[in-house]
Protein backbone atom coordinates (compact mmCIF):
# COMPACT_ATOMS: atom_id res chain seq x y z
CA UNK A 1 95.29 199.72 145.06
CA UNK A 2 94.01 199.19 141.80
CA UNK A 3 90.79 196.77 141.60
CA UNK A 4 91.00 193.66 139.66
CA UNK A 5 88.19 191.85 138.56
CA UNK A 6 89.59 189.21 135.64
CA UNK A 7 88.96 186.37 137.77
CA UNK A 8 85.45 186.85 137.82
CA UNK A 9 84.50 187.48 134.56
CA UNK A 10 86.92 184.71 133.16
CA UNK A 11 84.01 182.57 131.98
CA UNK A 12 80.47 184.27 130.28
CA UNK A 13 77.91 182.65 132.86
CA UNK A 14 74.51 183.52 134.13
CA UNK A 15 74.63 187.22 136.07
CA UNK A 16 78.47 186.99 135.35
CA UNK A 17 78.41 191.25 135.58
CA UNK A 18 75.76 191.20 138.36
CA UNK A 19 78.01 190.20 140.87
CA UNK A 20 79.77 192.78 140.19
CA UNK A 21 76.85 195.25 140.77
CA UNK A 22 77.59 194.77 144.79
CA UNK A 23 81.07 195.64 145.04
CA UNK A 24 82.23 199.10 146.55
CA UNK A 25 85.55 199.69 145.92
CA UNK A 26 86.30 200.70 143.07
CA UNK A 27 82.86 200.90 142.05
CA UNK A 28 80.82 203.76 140.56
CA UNK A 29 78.52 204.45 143.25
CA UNK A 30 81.66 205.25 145.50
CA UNK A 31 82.89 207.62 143.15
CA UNK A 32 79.60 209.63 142.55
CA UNK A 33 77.32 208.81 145.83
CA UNK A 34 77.81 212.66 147.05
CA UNK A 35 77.02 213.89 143.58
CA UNK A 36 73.14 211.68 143.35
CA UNK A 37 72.39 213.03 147.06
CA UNK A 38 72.73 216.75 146.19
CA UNK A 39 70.98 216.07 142.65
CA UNK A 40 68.14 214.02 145.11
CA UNK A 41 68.03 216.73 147.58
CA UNK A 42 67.66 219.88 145.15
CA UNK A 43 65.02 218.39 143.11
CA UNK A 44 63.24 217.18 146.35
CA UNK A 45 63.43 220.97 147.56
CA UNK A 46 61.93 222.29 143.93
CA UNK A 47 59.08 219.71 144.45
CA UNK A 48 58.00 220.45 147.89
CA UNK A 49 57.85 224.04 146.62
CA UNK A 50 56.14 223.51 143.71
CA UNK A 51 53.76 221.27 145.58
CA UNK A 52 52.94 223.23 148.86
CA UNK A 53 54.25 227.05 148.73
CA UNK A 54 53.15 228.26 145.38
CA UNK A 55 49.60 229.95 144.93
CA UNK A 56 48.28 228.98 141.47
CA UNK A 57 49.33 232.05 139.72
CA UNK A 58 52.93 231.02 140.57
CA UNK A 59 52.18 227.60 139.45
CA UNK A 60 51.12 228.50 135.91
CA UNK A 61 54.37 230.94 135.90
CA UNK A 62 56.34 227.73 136.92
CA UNK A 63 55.03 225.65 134.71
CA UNK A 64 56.02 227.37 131.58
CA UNK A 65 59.35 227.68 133.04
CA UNK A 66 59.77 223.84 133.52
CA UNK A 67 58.03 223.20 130.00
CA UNK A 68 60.94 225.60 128.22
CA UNK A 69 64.04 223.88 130.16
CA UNK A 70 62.67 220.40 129.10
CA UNK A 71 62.77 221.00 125.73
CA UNK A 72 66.16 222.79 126.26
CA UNK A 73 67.82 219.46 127.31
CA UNK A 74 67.37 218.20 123.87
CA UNK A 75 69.58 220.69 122.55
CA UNK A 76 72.59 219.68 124.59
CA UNK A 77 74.43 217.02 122.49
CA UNK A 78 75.60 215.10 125.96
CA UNK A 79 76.17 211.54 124.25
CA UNK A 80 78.31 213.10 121.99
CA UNK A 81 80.07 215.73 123.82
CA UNK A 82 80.68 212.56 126.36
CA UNK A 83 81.39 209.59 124.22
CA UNK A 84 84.35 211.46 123.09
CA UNK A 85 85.96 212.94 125.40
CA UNK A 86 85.53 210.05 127.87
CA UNK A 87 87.01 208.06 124.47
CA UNK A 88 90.12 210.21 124.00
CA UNK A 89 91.00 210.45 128.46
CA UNK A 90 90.88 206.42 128.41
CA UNK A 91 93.15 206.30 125.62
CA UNK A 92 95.67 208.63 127.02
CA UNK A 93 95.43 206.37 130.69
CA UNK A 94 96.62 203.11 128.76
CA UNK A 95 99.18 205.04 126.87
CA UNK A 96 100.42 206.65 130.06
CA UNK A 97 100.96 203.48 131.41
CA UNK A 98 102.72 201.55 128.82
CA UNK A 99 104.94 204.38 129.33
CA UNK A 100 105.97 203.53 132.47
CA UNK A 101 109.66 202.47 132.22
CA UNK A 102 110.44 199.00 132.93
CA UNK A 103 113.79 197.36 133.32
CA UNK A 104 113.44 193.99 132.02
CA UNK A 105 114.72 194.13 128.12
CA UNK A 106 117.57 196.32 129.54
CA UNK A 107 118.42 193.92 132.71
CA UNK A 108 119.14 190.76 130.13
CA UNK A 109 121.06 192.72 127.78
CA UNK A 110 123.21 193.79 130.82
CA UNK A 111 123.56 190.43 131.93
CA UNK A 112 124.65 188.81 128.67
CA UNK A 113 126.85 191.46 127.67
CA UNK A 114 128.82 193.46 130.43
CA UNK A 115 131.16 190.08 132.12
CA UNK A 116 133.00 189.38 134.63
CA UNK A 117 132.26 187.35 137.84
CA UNK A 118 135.03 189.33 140.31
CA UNK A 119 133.62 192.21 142.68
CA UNK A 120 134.35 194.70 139.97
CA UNK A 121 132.19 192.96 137.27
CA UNK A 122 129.61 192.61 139.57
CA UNK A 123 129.97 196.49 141.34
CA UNK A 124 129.46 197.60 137.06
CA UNK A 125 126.67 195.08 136.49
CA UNK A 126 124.77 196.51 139.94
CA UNK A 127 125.74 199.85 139.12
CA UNK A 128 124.09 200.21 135.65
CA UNK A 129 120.37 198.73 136.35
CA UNK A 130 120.45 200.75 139.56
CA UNK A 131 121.31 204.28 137.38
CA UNK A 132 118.58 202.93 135.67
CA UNK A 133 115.98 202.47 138.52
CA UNK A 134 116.93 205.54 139.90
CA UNK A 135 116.13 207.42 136.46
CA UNK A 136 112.23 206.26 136.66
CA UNK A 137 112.49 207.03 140.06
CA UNK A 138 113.38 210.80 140.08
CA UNK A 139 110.78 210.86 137.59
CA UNK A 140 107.85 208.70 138.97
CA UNK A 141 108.45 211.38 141.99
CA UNK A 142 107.49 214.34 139.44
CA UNK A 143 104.18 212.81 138.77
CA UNK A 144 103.09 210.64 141.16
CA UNK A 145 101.80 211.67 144.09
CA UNK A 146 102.18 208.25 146.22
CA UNK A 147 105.69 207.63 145.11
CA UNK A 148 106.43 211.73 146.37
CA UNK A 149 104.86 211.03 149.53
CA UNK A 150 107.35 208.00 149.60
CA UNK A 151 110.60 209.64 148.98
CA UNK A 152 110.10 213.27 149.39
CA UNK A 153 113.52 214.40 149.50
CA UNK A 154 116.92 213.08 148.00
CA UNK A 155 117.97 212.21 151.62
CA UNK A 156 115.15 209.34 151.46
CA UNK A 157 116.77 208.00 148.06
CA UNK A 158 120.33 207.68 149.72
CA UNK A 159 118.33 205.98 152.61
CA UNK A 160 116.15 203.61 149.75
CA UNK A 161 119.94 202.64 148.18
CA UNK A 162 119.22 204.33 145.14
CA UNK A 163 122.06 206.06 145.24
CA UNK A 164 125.22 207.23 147.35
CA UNK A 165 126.23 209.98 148.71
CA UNK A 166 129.01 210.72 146.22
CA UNK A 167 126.71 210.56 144.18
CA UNK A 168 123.91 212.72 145.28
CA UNK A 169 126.38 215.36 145.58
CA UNK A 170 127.38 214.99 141.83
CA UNK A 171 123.66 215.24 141.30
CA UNK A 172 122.97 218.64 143.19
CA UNK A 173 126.17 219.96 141.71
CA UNK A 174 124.44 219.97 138.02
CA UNK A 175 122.71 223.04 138.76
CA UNK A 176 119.31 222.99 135.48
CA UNK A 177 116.24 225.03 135.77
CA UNK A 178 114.73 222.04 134.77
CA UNK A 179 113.64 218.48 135.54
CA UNK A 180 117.12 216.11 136.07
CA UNK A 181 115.96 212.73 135.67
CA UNK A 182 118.46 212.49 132.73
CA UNK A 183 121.85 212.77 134.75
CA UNK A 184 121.71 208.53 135.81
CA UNK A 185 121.57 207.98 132.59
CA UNK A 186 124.56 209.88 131.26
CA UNK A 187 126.01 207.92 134.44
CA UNK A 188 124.58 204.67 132.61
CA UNK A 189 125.95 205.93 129.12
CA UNK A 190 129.80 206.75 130.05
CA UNK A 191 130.20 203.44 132.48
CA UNK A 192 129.47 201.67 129.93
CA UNK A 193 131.85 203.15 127.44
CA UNK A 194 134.76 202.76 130.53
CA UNK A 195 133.21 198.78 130.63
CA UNK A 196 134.28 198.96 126.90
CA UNK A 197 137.30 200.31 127.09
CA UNK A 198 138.44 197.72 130.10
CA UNK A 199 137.21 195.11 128.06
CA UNK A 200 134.25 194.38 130.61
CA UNK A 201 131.67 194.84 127.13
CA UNK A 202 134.17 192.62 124.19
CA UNK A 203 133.25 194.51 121.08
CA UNK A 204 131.61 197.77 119.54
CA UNK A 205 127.77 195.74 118.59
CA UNK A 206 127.38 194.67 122.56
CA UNK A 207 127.66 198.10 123.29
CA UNK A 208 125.60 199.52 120.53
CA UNK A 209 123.02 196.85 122.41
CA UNK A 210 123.57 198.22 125.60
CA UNK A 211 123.08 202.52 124.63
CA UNK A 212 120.19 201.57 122.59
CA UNK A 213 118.16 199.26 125.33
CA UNK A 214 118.87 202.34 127.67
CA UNK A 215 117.37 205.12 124.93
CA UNK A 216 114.53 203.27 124.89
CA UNK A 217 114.52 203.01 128.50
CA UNK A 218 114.91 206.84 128.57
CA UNK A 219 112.25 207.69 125.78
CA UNK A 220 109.56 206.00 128.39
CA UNK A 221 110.99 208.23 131.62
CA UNK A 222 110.48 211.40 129.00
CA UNK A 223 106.74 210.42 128.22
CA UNK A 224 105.77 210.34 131.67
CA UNK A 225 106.93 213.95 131.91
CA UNK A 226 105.49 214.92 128.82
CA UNK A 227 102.13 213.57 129.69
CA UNK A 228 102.21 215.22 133.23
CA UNK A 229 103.41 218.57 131.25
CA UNK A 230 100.59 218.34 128.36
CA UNK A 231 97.06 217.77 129.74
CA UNK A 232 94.63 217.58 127.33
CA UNK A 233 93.65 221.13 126.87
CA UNK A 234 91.49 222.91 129.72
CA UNK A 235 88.91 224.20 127.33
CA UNK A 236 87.63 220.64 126.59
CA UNK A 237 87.11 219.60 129.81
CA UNK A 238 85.25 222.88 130.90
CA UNK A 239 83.63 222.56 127.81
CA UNK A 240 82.33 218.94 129.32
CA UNK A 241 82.00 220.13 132.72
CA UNK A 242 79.76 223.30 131.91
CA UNK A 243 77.49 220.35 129.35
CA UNK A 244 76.70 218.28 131.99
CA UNK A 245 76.17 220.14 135.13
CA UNK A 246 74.01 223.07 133.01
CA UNK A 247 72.00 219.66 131.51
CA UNK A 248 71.23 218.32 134.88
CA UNK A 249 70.07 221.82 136.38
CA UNK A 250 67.62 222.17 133.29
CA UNK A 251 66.49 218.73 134.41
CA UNK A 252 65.80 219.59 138.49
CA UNK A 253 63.73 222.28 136.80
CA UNK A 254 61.88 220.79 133.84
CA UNK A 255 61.62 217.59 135.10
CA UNK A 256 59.19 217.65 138.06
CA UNK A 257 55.60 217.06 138.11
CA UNK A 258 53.68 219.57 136.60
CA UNK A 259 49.42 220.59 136.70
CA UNK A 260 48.18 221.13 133.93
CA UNK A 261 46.98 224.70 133.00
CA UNK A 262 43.49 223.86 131.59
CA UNK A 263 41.55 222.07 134.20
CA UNK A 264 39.72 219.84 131.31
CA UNK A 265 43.05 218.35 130.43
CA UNK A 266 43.43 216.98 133.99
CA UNK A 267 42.43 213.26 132.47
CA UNK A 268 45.93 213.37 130.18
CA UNK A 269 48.03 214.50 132.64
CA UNK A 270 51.30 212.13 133.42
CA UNK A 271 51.01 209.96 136.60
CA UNK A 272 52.41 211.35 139.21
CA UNK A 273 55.28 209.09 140.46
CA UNK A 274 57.26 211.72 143.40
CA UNK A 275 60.30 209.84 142.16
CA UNK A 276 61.50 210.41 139.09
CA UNK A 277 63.41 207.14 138.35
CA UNK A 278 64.51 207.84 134.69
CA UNK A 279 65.76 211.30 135.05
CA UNK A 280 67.69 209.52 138.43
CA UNK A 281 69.13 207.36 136.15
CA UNK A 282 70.34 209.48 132.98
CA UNK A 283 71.98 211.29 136.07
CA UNK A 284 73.43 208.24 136.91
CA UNK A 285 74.70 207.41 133.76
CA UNK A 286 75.72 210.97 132.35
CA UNK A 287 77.21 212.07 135.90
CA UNK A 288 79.50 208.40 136.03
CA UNK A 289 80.47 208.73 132.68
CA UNK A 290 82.02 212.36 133.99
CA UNK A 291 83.44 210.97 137.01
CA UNK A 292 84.90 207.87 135.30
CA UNK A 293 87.10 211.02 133.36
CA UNK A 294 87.83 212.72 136.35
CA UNK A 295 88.76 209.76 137.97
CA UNK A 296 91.41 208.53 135.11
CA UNK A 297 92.26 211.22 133.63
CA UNK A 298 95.60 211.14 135.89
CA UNK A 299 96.09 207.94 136.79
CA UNK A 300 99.44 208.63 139.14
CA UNK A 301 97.09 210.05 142.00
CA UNK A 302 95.78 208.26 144.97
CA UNK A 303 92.08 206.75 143.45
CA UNK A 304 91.61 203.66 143.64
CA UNK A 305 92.16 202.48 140.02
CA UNK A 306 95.35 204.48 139.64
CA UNK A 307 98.34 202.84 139.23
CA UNK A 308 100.71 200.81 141.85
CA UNK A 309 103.69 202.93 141.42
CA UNK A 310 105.46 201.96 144.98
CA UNK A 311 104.92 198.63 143.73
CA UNK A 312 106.25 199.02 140.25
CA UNK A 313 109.12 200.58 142.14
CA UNK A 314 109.64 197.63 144.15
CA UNK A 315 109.18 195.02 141.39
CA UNK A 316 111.72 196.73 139.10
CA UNK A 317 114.63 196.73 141.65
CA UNK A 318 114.44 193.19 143.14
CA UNK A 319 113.95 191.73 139.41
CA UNK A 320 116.83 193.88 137.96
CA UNK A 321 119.19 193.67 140.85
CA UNK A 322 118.40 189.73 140.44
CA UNK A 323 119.19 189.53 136.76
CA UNK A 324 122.21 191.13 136.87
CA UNK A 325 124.02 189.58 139.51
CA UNK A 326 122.62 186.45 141.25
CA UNK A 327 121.75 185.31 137.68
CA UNK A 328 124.57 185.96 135.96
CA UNK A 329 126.48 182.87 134.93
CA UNK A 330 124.06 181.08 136.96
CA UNK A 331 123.02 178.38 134.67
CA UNK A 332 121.03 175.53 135.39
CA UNK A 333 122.93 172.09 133.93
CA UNK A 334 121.54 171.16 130.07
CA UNK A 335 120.92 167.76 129.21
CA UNK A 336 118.28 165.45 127.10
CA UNK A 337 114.89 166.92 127.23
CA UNK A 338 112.13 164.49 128.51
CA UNK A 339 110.83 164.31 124.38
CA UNK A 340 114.08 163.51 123.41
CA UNK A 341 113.35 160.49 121.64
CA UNK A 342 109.57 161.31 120.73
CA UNK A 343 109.30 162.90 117.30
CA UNK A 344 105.54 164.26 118.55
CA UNK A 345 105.74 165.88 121.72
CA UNK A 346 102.80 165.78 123.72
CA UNK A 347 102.54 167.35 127.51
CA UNK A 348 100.32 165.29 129.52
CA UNK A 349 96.91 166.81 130.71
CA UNK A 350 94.96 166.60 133.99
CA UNK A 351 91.71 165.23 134.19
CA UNK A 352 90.07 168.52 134.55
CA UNK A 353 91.10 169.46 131.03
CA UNK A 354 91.28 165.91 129.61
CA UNK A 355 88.12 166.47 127.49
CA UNK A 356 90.12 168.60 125.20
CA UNK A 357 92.08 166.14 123.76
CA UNK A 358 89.11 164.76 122.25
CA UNK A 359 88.82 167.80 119.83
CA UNK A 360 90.41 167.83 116.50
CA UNK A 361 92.97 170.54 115.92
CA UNK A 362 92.25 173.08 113.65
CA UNK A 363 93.86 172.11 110.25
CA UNK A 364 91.98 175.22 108.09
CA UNK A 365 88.17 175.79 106.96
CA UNK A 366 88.78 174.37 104.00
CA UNK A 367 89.43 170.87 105.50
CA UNK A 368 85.72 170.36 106.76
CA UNK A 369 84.60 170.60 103.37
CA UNK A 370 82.90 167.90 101.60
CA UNK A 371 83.46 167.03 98.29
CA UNK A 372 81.99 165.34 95.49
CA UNK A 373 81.36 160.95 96.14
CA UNK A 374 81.60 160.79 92.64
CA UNK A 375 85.31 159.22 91.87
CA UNK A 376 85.20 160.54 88.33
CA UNK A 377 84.79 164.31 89.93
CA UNK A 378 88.65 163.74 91.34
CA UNK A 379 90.26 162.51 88.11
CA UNK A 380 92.78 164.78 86.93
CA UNK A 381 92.05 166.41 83.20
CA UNK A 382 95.05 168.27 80.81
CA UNK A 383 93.91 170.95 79.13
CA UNK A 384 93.02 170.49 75.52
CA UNK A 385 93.89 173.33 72.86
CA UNK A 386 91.02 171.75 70.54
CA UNK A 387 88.57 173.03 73.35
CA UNK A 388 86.97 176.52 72.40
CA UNK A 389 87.87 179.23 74.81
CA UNK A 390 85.50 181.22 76.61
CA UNK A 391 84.45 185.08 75.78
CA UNK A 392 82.23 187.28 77.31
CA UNK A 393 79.11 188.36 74.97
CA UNK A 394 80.67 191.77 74.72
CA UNK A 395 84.09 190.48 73.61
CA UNK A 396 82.65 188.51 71.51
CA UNK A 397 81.02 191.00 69.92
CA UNK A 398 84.36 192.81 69.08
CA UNK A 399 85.99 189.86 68.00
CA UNK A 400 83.49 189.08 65.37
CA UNK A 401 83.22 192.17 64.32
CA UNK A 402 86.62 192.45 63.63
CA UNK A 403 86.89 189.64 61.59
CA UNK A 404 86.57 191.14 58.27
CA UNK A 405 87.59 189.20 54.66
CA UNK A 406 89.44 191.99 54.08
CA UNK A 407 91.53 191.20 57.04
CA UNK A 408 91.37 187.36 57.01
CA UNK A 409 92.34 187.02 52.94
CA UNK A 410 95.82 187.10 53.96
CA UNK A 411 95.69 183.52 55.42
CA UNK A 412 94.60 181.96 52.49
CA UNK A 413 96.37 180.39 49.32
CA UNK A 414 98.74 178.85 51.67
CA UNK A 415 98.19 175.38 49.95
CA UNK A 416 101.08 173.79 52.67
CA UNK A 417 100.07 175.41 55.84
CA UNK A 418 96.47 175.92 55.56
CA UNK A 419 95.89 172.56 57.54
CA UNK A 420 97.16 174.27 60.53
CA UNK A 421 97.38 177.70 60.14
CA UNK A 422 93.95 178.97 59.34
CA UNK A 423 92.27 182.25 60.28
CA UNK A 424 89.23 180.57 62.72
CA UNK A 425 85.91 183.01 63.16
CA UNK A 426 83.28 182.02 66.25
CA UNK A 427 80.38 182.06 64.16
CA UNK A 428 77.36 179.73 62.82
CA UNK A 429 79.17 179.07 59.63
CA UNK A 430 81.47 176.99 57.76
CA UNK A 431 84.77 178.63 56.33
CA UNK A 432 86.06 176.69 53.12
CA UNK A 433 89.06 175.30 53.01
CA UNK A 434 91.58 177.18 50.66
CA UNK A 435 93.07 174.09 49.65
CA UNK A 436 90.43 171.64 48.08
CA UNK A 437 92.85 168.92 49.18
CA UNK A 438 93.21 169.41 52.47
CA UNK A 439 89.59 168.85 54.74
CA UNK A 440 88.30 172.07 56.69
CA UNK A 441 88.60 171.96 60.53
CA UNK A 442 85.09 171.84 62.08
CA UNK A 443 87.28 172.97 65.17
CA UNK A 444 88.41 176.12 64.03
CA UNK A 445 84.77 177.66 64.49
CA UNK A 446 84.50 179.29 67.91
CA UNK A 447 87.58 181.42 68.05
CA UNK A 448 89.98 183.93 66.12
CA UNK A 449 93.31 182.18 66.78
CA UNK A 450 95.60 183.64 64.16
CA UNK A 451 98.91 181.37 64.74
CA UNK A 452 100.67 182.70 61.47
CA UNK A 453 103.89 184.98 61.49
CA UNK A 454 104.09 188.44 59.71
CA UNK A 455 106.37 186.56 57.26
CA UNK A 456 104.03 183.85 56.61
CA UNK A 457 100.86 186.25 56.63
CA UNK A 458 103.10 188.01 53.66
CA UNK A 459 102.61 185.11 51.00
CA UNK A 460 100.26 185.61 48.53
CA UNK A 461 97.16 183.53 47.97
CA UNK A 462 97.07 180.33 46.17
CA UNK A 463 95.28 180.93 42.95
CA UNK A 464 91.91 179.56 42.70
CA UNK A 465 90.39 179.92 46.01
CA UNK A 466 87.23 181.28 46.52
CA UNK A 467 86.18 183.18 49.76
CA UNK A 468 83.39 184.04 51.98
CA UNK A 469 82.07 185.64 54.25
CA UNK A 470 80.74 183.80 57.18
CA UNK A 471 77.04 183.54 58.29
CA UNK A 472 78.12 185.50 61.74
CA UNK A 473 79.05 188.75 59.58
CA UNK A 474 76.58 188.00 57.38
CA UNK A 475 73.79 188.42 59.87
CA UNK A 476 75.61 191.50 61.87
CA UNK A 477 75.08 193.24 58.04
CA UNK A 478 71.50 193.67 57.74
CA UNK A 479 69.39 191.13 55.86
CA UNK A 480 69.04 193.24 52.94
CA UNK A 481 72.68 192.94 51.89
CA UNK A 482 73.96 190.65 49.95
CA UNK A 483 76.95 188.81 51.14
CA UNK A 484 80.33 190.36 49.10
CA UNK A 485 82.43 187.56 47.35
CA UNK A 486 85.95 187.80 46.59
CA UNK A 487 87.39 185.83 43.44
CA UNK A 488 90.83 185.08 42.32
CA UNK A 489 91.08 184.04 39.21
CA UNK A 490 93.37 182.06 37.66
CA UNK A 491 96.34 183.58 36.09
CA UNK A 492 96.47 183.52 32.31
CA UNK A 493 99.44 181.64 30.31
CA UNK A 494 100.12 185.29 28.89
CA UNK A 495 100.54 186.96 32.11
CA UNK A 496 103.16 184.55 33.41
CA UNK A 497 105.06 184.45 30.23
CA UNK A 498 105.23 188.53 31.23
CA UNK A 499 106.16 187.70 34.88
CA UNK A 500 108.88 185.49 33.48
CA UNK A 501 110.50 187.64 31.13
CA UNK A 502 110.43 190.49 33.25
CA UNK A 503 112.57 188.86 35.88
């Protein structure tokens, strides 16, 4: 029966795993007592050698001996070699039993979708969840060793009600060289396509429901065979095997107490303790950690931590058998709910849990946050496109280099838009207005915000304007250049007399 513990380890108190030090079944000490006496005895035997029957000679043979397999053990890579495979076995146990087929998504869907309350909707209901149970039957009997020992022969399946004799005979009949855990399930598949057709299933999607519940049903049955047909491969596990008993018979060698060779070296020798308690334990540990493999590694066997297959067996068929007919239709009367008229319900607690109504629900982290007394803090601000914007020093950088007046002369000697459409540089100085009627924006220094369209950056310059270069670009220059000026001079009366005649 497998060993559960939950109970006691429900709460994290004082020596909560200690109590669990004295238990034996189950336990590790069960599983590997015969293993620590025959370690005990064989090192006890090497030691009363060593001790009493060897003449000195032998002893300085001996001790060279025990000196090299000590310093072999460190090149056996146990915690590794271990750790892993132990890692990958307990893996494949909890897989292999999720496997495990269980009838209760396929029971409801049977329930809600094969009707009828006569004998013969009931006989179809009880006939499909038992095909079903005796699918993971037939196969829990090709890999587990308690549920063979239950039913070792068809005859004790017709006895269990698992099936009939009609049908047992349609099951020998099949003649297959290999495992026929599959033929209740074709059983399942084509009654329920006859339920269809009699109008016991009403339409095309129930069914779909049904097949589908039962191929899922069937994939689990087929894992269980594949993981009792694929072990994890034999070389591994020797591989293990060899690791641990060849690093525990280095240790009954190189691990006893040994005289030293030089007599003036007798003051550094180790203390001599008869019982060597950590090389007892590492055998503990190493040793369990093999036997906890061995003892899970198939977990449909008879160990004490396997798993309850007779009672999985018996569970399934009560709760199916249940669900399917003294359930069906079998509705309890609906009415008001007790919180009917609350619009917060609340279940009542005991006193033994009362204290936890005193504690705030959890709302998010954010909520236990404290914020800023000042009122001001909380006052809601628009965004203001005077405000400069923000650049990084090396964006900057770019952007005021690539402000050049050879660039920028294009949004001047607009004498109507300048107000508002000016060419602004981030930098230390001024830029003029091109317009001396209209004032300069102290704004516009800060950022390059060129606001003009390719048909108004097209006009040409108002005549008159001066420009310069800003201080910014000025400085990235060199001191020892002077800053260029552009001038536009004034057309001549000449030149647009030209203009005018020309057009």
């Amino acid at each position: 029966m497998t060993v559960s513990y939950t109970l006691k380890v429900a709460n994290a108190q004082f020596g909560g795993f200690s109590k669990l030090l004295f238990r034996w079944k189950g336990s590790i000490y069960k599983l590997l007592y015969k293993e620590f006496i025959v370690f005990v005895m064989l090192y006890t035997m090497l030691s009363i050698t060593y001790r009493r029957l060897l003449t000195e000679e032998q002893k300085r043979v001996y001790v060279k001996v025990a000196q090299y397999c000590n310093r072999s053990t460190d090149l056996i890579p146990m915690s590794f070699v271990l750790g892993f495979y132990v890692t990958l076995i307990v893996n494949r146990w909890w897989a292999q039993y999720t496997s495990i087929p269980l009838p209760d998504q396929l029971m409801c869907v049977i329930s809600s979708t094969v009707h009828g309350k006569d004998e013969k909707g009931r006989i179809l209901r009880r006939s499909l969840i038992r095909y079903a149970n005796l699918s993971s039957v037939l196969i829990l009997r090709s890999v587990s060793t308690r549920v063979l020992k239950r039913f070792p022969t068809m005859d004790h399946l017709v006895d269990a009600g698992f099936m009939t004799q009609e049908e047992r005979k349609k099951f020998e009949s099949l003649h297959s060289d290999f495992n026929k855990y599959w033929i209740p399930c074709v059983w399942f598949t084509n009654l329920a396509a006859q339920a269809r057709r009699d109008g016991r299933v009403r339409d095309d999607v129930a069914l779909r429901l049904l097949i589908d519940e039962l191929n899922l049903y069937r994939a689990k049955c087929s894992m269980l065979f594949h993981y009792d047909w694929i072990s994890i491969p034999l070389v591994y596990t020797q591989v293990v095997t060899i690791a641990v008993y060849s690093f525990f018979a280095f240790c009954v060698i190189g691990r006893q107490f040994l005289e030293p060779l030089d007599p003036e070296q007798d003051q550094d020798r180790d203390l001599d303790l008869y019982v060597p308690l950590t090389t007892l334990l590492q055998f503990f540990f190493y040793a369990g950690w093999l036997k906890v493999a061995e003892q899970i590694i198939n977990p449909f066997g008879e160990d004490d931590d396997d798993f309850e297959t007779n009672k999985l067996i018996d569970r399934n068929l009560q709760v199916s058998l249940l669900s399917v007919d003294d359930m069906y239709q079998n509705l309890p009367p609906t009415g008001k709910d007790k919180y009917w008229n609350e619009s917060t319900a609340q279940p009542p607690y005991t006193i033994a849990t009362a204290a936890e109504t005193l504690k705030p629900s959890f709302l998010g982290s954010t909520f236990d946050m404290r914020m800023s007394d000042d009122p001001e803090q909380s006052q809601p601000v628009e965004p203001s496109p005077s405000l400069p914007r923000m650049h990084t020093p090396l964006l900057n950088r770019f952007l005021t280099a690539a402000a050049s007046p050879a660039v920028s002369l294009k949004n001047f000697g607009r004498s109507n838009r300048a107000h508002h459409h000016l060419l602004r540089l981030r930098g230390e100085g001024s830029f003029p207005s091109p317009n001396p009627r209209h004032s300069e924006d102290p704004e516009s220094v800060g950022r390059i915000d060129e606001e003009e369209t390719e048909d108004e950056a097209s006009e040409p310059p108002t005549p008159g304007t001066r420009l310069k270069v800003p201080s910014q670009l000025e400085a990235s220059r060199g001191p020892q250049r002077e800053n260029p000026q552009i001038q536009v001079r004034q057309p001549s009366n000449e030149s647009i007399d030209i203009d005018q005649s020309a057009a």
